[in-house]
C-alpha atoms as a PDB file:
ATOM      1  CA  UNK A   1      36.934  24.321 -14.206  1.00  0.00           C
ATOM      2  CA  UNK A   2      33.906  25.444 -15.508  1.00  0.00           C
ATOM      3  CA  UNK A   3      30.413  26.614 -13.884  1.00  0.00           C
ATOM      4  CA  UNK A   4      27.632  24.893 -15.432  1.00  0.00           C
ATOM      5  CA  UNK A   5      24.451  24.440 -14.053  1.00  0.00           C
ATOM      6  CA  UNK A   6      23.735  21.460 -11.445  1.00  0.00           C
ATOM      7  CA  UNK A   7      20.092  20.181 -11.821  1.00  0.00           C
ATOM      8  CA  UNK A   8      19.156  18.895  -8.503  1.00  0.00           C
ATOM      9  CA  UNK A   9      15.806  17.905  -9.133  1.00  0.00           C
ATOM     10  CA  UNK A  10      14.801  20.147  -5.959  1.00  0.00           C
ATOM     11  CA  UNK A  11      11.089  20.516  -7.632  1.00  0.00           C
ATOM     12  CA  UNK A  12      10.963  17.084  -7.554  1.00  0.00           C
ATOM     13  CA  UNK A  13       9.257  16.656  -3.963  1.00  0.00           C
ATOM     14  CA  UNK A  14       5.433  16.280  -5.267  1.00  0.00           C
ATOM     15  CA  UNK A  15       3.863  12.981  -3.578  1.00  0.00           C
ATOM     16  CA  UNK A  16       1.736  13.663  -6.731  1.00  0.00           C
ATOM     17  CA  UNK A  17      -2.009  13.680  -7.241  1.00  0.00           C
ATOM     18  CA  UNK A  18      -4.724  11.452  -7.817  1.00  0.00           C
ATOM     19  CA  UNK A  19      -8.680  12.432  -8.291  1.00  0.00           C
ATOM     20  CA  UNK A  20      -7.594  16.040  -7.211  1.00  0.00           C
ATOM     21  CA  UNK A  21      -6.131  14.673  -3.511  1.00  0.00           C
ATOM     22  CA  UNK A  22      -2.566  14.855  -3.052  1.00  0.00           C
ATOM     23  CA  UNK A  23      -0.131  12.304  -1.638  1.00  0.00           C
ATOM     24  CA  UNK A  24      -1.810   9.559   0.722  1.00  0.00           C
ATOM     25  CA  UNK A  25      -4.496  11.836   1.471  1.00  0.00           C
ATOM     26  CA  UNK A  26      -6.922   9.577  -1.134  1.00  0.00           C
ATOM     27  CA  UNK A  27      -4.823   6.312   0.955  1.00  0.00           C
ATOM     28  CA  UNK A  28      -6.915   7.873   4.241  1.00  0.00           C
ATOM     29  CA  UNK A  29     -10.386   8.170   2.287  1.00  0.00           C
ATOM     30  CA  UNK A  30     -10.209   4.603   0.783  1.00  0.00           C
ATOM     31  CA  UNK A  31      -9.557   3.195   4.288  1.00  0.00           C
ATOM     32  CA  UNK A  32     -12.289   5.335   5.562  1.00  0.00           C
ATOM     33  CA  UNK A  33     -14.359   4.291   3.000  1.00  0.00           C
ATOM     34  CA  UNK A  34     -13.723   0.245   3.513  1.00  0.00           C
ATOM     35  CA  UNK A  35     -14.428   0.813   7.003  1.00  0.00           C
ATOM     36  CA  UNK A  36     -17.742   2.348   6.437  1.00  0.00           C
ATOM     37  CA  UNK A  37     -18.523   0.070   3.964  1.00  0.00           C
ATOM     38  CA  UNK A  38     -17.517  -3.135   6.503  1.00  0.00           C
ATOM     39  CA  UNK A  39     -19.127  -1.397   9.468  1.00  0.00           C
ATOM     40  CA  UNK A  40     -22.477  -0.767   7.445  1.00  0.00           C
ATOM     41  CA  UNK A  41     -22.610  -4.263   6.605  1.00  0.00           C
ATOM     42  CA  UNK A  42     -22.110  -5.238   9.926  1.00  0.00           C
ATOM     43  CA  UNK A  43     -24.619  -3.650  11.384  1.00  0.00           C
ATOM     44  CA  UNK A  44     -27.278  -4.475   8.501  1.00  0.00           C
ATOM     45  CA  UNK A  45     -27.643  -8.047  10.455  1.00  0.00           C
ATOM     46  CA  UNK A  46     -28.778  -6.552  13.240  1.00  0.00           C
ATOM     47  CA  UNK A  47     -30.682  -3.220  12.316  1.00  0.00           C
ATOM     48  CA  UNK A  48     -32.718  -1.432   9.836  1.00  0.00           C
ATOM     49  CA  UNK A  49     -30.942  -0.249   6.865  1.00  0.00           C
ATOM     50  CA  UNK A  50     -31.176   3.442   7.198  1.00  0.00           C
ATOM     51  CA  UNK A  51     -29.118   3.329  10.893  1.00  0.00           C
ATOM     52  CA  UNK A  52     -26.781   0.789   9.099  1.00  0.00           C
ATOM     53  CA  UNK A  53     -25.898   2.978   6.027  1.00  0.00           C
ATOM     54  CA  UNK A  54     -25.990   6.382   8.511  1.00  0.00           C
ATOM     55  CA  UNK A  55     -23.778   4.729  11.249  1.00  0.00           C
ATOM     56  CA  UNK A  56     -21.566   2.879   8.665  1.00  0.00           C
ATOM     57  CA  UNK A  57     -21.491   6.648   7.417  1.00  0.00           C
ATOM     58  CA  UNK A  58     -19.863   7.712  10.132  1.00  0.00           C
ATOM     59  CA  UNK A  59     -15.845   6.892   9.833  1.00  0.00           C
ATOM     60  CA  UNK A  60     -15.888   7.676   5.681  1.00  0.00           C
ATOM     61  CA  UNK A  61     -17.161  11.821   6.853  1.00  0.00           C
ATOM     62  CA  UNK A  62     -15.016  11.719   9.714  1.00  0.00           C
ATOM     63  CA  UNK A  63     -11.815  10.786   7.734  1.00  0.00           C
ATOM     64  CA  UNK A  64     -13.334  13.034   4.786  1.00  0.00           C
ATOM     65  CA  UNK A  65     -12.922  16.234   7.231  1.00  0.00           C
ATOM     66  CA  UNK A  66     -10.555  15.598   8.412  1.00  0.00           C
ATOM     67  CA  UNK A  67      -8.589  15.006   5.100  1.00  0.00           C
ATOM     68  CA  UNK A  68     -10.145  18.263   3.915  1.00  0.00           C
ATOM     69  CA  UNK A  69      -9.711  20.266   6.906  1.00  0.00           C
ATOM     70  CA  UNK A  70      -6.253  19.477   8.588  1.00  0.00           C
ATOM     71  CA  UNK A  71      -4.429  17.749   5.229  1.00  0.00           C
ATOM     72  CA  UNK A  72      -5.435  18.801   1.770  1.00  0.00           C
ATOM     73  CA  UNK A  73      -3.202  22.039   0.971  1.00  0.00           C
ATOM     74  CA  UNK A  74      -1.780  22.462   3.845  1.00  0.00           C
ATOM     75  CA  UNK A  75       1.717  22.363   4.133  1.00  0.00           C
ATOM     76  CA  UNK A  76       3.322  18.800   5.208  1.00  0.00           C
ATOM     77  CA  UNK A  77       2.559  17.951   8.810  1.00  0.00           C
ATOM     78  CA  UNK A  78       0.183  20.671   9.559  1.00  0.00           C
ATOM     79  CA  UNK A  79      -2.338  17.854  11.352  1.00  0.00           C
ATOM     80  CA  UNK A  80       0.265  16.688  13.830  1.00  0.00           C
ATOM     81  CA  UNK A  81       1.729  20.214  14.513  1.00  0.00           C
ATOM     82  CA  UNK A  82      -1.740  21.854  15.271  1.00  0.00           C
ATOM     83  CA  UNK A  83      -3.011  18.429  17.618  1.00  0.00           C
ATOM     84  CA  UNK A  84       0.404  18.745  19.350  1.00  0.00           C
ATOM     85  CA  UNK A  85      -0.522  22.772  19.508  1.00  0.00           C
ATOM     86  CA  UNK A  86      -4.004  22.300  20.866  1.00  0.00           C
ATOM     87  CA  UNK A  87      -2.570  19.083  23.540  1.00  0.00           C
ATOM     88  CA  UNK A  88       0.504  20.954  24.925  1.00  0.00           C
ATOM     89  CA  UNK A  89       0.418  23.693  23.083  1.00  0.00           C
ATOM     90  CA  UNK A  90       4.211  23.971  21.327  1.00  0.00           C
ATOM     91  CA  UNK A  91       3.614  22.194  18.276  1.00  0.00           C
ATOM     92  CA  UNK A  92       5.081  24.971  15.963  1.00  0.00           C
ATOM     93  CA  UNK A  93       8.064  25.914  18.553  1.00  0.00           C
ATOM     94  CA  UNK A  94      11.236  24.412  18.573  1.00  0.00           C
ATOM     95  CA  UNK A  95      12.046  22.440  21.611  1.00  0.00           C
ATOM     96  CA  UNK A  96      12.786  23.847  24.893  1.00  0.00           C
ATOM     97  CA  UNK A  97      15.941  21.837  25.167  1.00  0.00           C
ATOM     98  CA  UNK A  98      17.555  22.772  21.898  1.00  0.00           C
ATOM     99  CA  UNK A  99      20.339  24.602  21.335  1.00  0.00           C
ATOM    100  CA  UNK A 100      19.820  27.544  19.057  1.00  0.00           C
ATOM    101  CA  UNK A 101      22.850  27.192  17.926  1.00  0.00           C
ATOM    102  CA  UNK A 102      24.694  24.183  16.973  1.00  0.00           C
ATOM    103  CA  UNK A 103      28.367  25.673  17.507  1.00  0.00           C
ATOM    104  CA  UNK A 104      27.826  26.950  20.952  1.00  0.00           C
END
């Protein structure tokens, strides 16, 4: 039996990128950005255009930073580890309750 070389397409992992954001991170701005858009529009029955536009605003640069701050290059689940980190404060520890080692 010979050894060869077994491709296991291991590099393979990339959720890929589109407009420069990777994975569902541009998924998250084009909700955000339907919601301002519907929220702006909303609001532009009922009040002058400049709060419309700067309250429909709102959820597009709040999705934007967050996307930018806690998602874009990071590595995968960085958001949920550092909100569990900052709410109970073990987001990057293993749990208490584990063993550390599975034959013991």
């Amino acid at each position: 039996m010979s050894k060869g070389i077994v491709h296991t397409h291991a590099g393979d992992d990339s959720d890929g990128k589109i407009w420069g954001l990777e994975g569902v991170n541009i998924l998250f701005m084009l909700a955000g950005l339907l919601i301002s858009i519907g929220l702006a529009l909303l609001l532009s029955r009922h009040y002058a255009p400049t709060f419309s536009a700067g309250a429909g605003a709102m959820p597009f640069l709040l999705v934007t930073g967050y996307v930018f701050i806690l998602r874009q290059g990071k590595p995968k689940s960085y958001d949920t580890d550092l909100l569990e980190t900052l709410a109970s404060g073990s987001g990057w520890m293993p749990p208490v309750r584990q063993r550390r080692n599975p034959l013991s």
